[in-house]
Structure formats: structure tokens, C-alpha cells
Protein backbone atom coordinates (compact mmCIF):
# COMPACT_ATOMS: atom_id res chain seq x y z
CA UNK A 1 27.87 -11.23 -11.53
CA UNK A 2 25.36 -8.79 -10.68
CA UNK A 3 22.58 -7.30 -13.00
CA UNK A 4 19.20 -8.96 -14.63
CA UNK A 5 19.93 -12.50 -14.79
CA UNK A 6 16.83 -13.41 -16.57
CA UNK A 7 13.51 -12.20 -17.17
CA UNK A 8 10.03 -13.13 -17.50
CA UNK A 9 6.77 -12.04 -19.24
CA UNK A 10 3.50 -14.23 -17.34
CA UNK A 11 -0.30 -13.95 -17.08
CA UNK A 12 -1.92 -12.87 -13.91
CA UNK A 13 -5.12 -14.70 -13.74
CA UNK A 14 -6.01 -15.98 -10.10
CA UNK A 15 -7.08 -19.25 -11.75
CA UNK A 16 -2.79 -19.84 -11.13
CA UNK A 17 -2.61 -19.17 -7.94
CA UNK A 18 -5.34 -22.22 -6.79
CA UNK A 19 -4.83 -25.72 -7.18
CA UNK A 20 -7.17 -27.29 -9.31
CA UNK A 21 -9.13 -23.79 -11.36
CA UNK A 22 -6.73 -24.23 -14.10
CA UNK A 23 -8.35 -27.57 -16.11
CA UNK A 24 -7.97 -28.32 -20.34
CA UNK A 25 -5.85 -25.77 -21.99
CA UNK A 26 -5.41 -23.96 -19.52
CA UNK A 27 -2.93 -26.58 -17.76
CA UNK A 28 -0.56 -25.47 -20.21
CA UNK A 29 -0.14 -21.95 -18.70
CA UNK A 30 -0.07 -23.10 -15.19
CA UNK A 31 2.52 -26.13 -16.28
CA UNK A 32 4.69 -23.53 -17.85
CA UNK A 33 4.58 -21.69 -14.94
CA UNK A 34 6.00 -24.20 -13.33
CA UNK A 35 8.71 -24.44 -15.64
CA UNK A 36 9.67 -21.19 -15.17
CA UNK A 37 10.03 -21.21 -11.41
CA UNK A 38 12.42 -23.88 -12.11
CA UNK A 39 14.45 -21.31 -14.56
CA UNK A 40 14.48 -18.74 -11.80
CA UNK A 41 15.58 -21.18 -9.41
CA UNK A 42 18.67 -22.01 -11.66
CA UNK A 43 19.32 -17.90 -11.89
CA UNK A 44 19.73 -18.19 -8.23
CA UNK A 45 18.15 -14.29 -7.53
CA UNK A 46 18.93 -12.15 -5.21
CA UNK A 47 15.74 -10.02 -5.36
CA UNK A 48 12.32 -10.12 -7.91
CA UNK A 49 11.30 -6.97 -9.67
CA UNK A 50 7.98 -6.69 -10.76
CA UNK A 51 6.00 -5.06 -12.95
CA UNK A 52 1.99 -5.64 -12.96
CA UNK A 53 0.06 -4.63 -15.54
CA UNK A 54 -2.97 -4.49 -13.17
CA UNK A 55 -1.60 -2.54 -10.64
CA UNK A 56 -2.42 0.60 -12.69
CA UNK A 57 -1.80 4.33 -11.32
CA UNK A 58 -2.60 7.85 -12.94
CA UNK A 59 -0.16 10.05 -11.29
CA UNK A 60 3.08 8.88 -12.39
CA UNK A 61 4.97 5.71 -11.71
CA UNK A 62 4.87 4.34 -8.04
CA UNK A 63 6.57 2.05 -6.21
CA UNK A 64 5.40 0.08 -3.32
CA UNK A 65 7.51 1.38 -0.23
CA UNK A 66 5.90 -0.58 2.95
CA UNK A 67 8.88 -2.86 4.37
CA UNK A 68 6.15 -5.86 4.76
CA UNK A 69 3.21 -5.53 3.00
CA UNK A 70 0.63 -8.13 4.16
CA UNK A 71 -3.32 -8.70 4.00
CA UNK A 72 -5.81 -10.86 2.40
CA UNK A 73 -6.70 -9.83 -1.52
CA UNK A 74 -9.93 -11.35 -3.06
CA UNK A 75 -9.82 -10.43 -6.72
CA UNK A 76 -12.87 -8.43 -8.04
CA UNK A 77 -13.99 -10.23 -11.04
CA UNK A 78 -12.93 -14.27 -9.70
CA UNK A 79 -13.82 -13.60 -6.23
CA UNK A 80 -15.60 -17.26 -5.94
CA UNK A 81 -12.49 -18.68 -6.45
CA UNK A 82 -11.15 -17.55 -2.82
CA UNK A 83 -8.87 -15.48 -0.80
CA UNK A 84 -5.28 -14.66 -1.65
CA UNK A 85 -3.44 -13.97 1.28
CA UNK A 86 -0.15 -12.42 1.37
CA UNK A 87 3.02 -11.73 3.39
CA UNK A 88 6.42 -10.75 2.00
CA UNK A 89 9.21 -8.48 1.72
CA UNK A 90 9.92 -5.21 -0.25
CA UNK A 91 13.95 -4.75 -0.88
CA UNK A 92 13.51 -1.02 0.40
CA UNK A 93 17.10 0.20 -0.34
CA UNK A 94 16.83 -0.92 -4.02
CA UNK A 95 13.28 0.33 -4.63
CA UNK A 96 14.42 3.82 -3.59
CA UNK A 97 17.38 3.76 -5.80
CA UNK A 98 14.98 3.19 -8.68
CA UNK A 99 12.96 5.43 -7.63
CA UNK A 100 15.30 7.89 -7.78
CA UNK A 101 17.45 7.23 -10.74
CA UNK A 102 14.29 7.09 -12.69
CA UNK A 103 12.82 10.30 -11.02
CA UNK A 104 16.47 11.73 -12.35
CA UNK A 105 15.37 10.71 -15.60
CA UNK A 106 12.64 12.62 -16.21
CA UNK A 107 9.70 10.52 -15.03
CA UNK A 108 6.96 11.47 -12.12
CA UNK A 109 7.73 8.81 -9.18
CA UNK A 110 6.26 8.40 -5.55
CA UNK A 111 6.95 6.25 -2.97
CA UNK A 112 3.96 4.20 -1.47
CA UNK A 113 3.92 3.58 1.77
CA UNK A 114 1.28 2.96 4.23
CA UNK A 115 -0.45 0.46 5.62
CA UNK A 116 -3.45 -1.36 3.99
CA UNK A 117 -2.49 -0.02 0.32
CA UNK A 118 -3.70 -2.82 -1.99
CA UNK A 119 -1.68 -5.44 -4.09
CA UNK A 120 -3.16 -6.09 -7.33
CA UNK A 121 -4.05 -9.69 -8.72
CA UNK A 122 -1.37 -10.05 -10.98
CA UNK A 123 1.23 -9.20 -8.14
CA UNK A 124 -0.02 -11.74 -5.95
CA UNK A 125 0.02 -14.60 -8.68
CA UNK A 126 3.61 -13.80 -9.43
CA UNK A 127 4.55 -14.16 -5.96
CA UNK A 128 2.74 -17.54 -5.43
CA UNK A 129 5.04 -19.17 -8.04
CA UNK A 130 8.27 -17.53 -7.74
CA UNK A 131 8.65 -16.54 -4.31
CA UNK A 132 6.15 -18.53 -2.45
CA UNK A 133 7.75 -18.98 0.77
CA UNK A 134 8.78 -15.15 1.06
CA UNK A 135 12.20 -15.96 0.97
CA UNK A 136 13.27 -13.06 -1.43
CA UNK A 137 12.73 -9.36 -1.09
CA UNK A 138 10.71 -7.86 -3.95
CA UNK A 139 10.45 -4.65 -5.84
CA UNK A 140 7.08 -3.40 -7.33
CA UNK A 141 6.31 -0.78 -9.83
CA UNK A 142 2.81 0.08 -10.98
CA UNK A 143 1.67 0.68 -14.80
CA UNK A 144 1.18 4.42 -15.42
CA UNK A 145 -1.35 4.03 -18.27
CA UNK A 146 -0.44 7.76 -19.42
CA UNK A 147 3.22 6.79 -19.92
CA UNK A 148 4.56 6.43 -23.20
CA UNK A 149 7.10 3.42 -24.36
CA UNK A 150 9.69 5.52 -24.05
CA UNK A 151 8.81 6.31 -20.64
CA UNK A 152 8.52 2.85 -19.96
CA UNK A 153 11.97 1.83 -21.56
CA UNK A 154 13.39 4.23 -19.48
CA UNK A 155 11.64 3.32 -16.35
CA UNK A 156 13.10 -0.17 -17.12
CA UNK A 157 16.80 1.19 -17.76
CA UNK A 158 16.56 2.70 -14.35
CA UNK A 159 16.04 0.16 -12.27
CA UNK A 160 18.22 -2.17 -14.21
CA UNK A 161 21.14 -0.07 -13.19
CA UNK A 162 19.75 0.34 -9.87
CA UNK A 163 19.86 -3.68 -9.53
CA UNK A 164 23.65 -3.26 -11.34
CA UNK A 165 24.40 -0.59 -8.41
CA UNK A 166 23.55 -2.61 -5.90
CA UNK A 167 25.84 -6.29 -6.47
CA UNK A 168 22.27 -8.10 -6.98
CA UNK A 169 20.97 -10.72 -8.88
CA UNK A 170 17.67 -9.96 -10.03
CA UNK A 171 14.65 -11.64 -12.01
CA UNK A 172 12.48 -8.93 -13.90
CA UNK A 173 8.66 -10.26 -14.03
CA UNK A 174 6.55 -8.38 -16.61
CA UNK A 175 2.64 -9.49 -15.46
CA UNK A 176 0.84 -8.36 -18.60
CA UNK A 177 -1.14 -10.38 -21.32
CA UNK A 178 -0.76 -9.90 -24.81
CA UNK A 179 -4.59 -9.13 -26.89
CA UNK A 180 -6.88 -8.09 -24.03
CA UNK A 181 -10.28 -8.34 -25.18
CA UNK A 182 -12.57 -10.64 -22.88
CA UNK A 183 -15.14 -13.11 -23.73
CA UNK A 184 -18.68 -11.39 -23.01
CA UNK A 185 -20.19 -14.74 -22.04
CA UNK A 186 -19.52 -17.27 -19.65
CA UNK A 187 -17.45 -19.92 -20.49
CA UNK A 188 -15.41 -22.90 -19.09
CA UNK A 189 -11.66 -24.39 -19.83
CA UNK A 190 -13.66 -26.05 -22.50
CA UNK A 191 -15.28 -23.38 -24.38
CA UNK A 192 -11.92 -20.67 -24.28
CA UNK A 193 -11.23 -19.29 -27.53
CA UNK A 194 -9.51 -16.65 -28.55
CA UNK A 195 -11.76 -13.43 -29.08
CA UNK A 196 -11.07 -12.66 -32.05
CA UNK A 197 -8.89 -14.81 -34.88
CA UNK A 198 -6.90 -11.18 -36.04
CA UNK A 199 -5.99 -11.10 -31.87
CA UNK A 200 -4.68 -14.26 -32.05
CA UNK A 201 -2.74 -13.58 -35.51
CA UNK A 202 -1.57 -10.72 -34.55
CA UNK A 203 -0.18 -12.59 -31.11
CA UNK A 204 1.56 -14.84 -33.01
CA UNK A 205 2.80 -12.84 -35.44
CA UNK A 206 4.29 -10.61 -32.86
CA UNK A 207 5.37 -13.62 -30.66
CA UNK A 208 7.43 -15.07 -33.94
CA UNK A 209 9.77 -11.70 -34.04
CA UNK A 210 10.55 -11.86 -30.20
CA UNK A 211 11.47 -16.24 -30.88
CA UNK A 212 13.67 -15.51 -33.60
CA UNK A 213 16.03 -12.72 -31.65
CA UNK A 214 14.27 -10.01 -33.80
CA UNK A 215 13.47 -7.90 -30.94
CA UNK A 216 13.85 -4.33 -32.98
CA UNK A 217 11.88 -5.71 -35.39
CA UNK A 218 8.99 -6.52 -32.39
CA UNK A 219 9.39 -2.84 -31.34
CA UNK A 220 8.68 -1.74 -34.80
CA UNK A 221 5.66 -3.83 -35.14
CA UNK A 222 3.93 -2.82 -31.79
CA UNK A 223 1.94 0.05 -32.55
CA UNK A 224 0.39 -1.54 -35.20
CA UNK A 225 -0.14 -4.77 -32.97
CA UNK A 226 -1.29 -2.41 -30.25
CA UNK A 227 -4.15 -0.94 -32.80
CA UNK A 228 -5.41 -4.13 -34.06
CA UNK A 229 -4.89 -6.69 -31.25
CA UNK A 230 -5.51 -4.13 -28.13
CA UNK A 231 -2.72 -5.93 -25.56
CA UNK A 232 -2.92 -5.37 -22.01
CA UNK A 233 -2.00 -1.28 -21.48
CA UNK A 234 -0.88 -1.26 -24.96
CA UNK A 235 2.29 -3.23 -24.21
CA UNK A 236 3.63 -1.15 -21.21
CA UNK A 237 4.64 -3.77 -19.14
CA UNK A 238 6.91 -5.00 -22.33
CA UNK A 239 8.62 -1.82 -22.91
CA UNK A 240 9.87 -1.56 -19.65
CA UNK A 241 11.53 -5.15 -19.77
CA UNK A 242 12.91 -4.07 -23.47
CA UNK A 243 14.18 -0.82 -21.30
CA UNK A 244 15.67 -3.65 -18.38
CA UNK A 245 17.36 -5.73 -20.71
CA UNK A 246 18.63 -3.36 -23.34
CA UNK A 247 16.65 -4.24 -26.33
CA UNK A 248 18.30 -8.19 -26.34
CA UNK A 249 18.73 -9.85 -29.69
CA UNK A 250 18.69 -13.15 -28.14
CA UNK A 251 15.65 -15.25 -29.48
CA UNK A 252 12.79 -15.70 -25.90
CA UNK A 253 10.84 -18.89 -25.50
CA UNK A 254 7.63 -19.27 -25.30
CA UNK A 255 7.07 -21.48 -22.63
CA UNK A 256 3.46 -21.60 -23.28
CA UNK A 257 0.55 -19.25 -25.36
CA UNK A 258 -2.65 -19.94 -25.62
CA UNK A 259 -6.46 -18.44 -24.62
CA UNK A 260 -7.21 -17.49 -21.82
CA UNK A 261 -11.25 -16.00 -21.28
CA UNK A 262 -10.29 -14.76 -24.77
CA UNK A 263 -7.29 -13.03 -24.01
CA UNK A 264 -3.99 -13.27 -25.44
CA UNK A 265 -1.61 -15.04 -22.25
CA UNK A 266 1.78 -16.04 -22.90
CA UNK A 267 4.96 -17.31 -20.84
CA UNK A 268 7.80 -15.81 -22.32
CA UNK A 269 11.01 -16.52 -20.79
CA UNK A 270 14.75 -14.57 -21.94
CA UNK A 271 17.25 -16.79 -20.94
CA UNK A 272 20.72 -15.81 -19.59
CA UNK A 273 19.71 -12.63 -19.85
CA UNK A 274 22.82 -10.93 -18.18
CA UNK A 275 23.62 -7.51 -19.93
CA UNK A 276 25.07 -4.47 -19.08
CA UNK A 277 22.46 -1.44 -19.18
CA UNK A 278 23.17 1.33 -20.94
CA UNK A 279 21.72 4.66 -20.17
């Protein structure tokens, strides 16, 4: 069957994406991403479709266009860590089927596609774990941080029946934390804490809905969770994998949650997530 066969919500720290940055708690993020690429393996996807909270455009929602994007990314704030190289494929037919159906929809949408245009941090990290030999075609969409949920949801209902259109098998990736408020201080694996103790309640609290199934109940809570714990783009990136999978009432996992430079990070996994969309 065709149609989002399961879907993911992940950090995008470049601590991830090297071998030996992520030490004390934070082994449990990068062990649970390891556990997931074992859950998309089972899904057995034909394509990945991303959404990065860090790839973050003003003038409406784009989507990366260039048939084989490739360079070497060095992320601005953990540059010491090293380069991130990249090389992979962009599933060009499906991204401009999404483009369009959400265009159709109401929503501002461009194409990107020229050489040398950037791919953000949380992009790259994504790619490292689940398709780190290139051997899937991807499809990227950036955050517009002046869309509104419903904007979102419906930016996620169009690609979802873009994937349906085309026979595919796809694995939606949401690359967003939850409370986004850095430490001011330099720290180490040791020293992480959460920035606040209402972020982390609040995380948790919100976190608990989406376990039990209680997904309307989530959507309810989140401006409210969005004014006290401040999540990355004020839960964008989430309300365009509600919009992919239809709201689902089936309970996620949380692979793993914990601190991460103070921020909220999480690896939330919907399991067979296959659903028709409705539009």
C-alpha cells in the first residue's frame, strides 16, 4: 500500500551526526535514533519527506527543487565539531506535486532550485541516520515562521496525498524540538538541564496526551504549551505531521526525551501509521 507508512518527530543537533559528541544523557537521543532507523527500515520507504524546523523561510513555503543537492555544511553555532558533507537525491516529480496541490490550497509555494542553496543542520542530521548511503530520494519543505497551524496542517495534507498520488511509500520526518530556550552558559553532557522546570513540565505534560492516543486533546493544549514552554517555531513542524497523518488517535512512543543544551528534544515515533488523507 501506498501513503505515510510511519512518521517521525527527531532533534537536529549536529552532536548526532558525529561519532563520539553525544556522551551521558545524551546517548539516549542518539541510541534512540538508532532505534528508529531500524523502524524505518521495517516500513521499507519508498521516499523521506522532511520537514526542518531550521530550515526557516519568510516568503511562503519552499521546497528544495535541485535534482542533487551536494556541498559541505559546517553548522554556525557547533562549527568545532566538523564538516557535514552531503550528497543525495530530491524525488523531483513528487516535490512538485506537493508543491502544487498545496499551492491549490491556498498557501504561497516556490520551487528552489539552484546550485549552492544551503541545507540546514537539522536536514543534514536526518539524512545521516535514515538515509545515509543516499539510497532514497528525499523531499524537503522549509518552516514558514509566518504560517499558521492551519497552514501547516494543510501543508501536511498536501503532500500526504501527493505521496498517496504517486503509489509511494513514504516516511514523514518532523526535525523540530519541543521547549526551545538555550542554556546561556557553557556546559557539557554532564551539566545539561533543562532550562527551565515549567519547560520541562510542560514537555511532558504535552508528551503524555500524544502517548495515550489523545492527539485532539494535544492540539487543544498547544497554544497554551506554545506560550509557556516556547517550542521550536511554536510547534510548526508538528502541525504539519498532524496535517500528514490526519490527526491519528493511535498512542506515539517516545523513543527517547530528555535535555538537550536546555532544550526540550524528543524521539517520537507513530507506528503503522498508514491512513488515508482526507482533504
Amino acid at each position: 500500500m501506498s501513503g505515510v507508512v510511519k512518521a517521525l518527530m527527531v532533534p537536529g543537533f549536529p552532536h548526532l551526526a558525529f561519532p563520539g559528541a553525544c556522551q551521558g544523557q545524551w546517548q539516549r537521543l542518539e541510541s534512540a535514533m538508532h532505534q528508529a532507523v531500524q523502524q524505518v527500515q521495517a516500513a521499507k520507504p519508498d521516499v523521506l519527506v522532511l520537514y526542518s524546523a531550521q530550515w526557516i523561510s519568510v516568503l511562503g513555503h519552499s521546497f528544495q527543487y535541485a535534482a542533487n543537492p551536494q556541498g559541505l555544511h559546517v553548522d554556525e553555532n557547533w562549527h568545532e565539531l566538523g564538516d557535514l558533507p552531503f550528497a543525495f537525491q530530491i524525488d523531483r516529480s513528487l516535490t512538485a506535486r506537493a508543491e502544487a496541490l498545496a499551492q491549490q490550497s491556498g498557501l504561497a509555494t516556490r520551487l528552489v532550485d539552484y546550485e549552492g542553496f544551503p541545507i540546514d543542520t537539522g536536514t543534514l542530521v536526518a539524512l545521516s541516520y535514515f538515509n545515509p548511503n543516499h539510497q532514497l530520494p528525499v523531499v524537503i519543505v522549509s518552516a514558514n515562521i509566518y504560517a499558521s497551524p492551519e497552514d501547516c496542517i494543510t501543508l501536511g495534507q498536501s503532500m500526504a496525498q501527493a505521496v498517496e498520488e504517486s503509489g509511494k511509500r513514504a516516511v514523514f520526518i518532523n526535525c523540530s524540538l519541543l521547549s526551545h530556550q538555550f542554556l546561556n552558559e557553557a556546559i557539557t553532557h554532564e551539566s545539561d538541564r533543562f532550562s527551565s522546570p515549567q519547560a520541562d513540565s510542560w514537555n511532558q505534560r504535552f508528551l503524555s496526551l500524544l502517548q495515550q492516543g489523545k492527539t485532539q486533546e494535544a492540539l487543544a493544549l498547544a497554544p497554551a504549551y506554545i506560550a509557556n514552554a516556547q517550542p521550536e517555531m511554536n510547534l510548526k513542524g508538528f502541525y504539519w505531521l498532524m496535517g500528514a497523518l490526519n490527526t491519528p488517535d493511535r498512542p506515539a512512543e517516545v523513543l527517547a526525551y530528555g535535555p538537550f543544551w536546555g532544550t526540550g528534544a524528543v524521539v517520537l515515533s507513530y507506528n503503522n501509521t498508514l491512513v488515508p488523507c482526507t482533504r
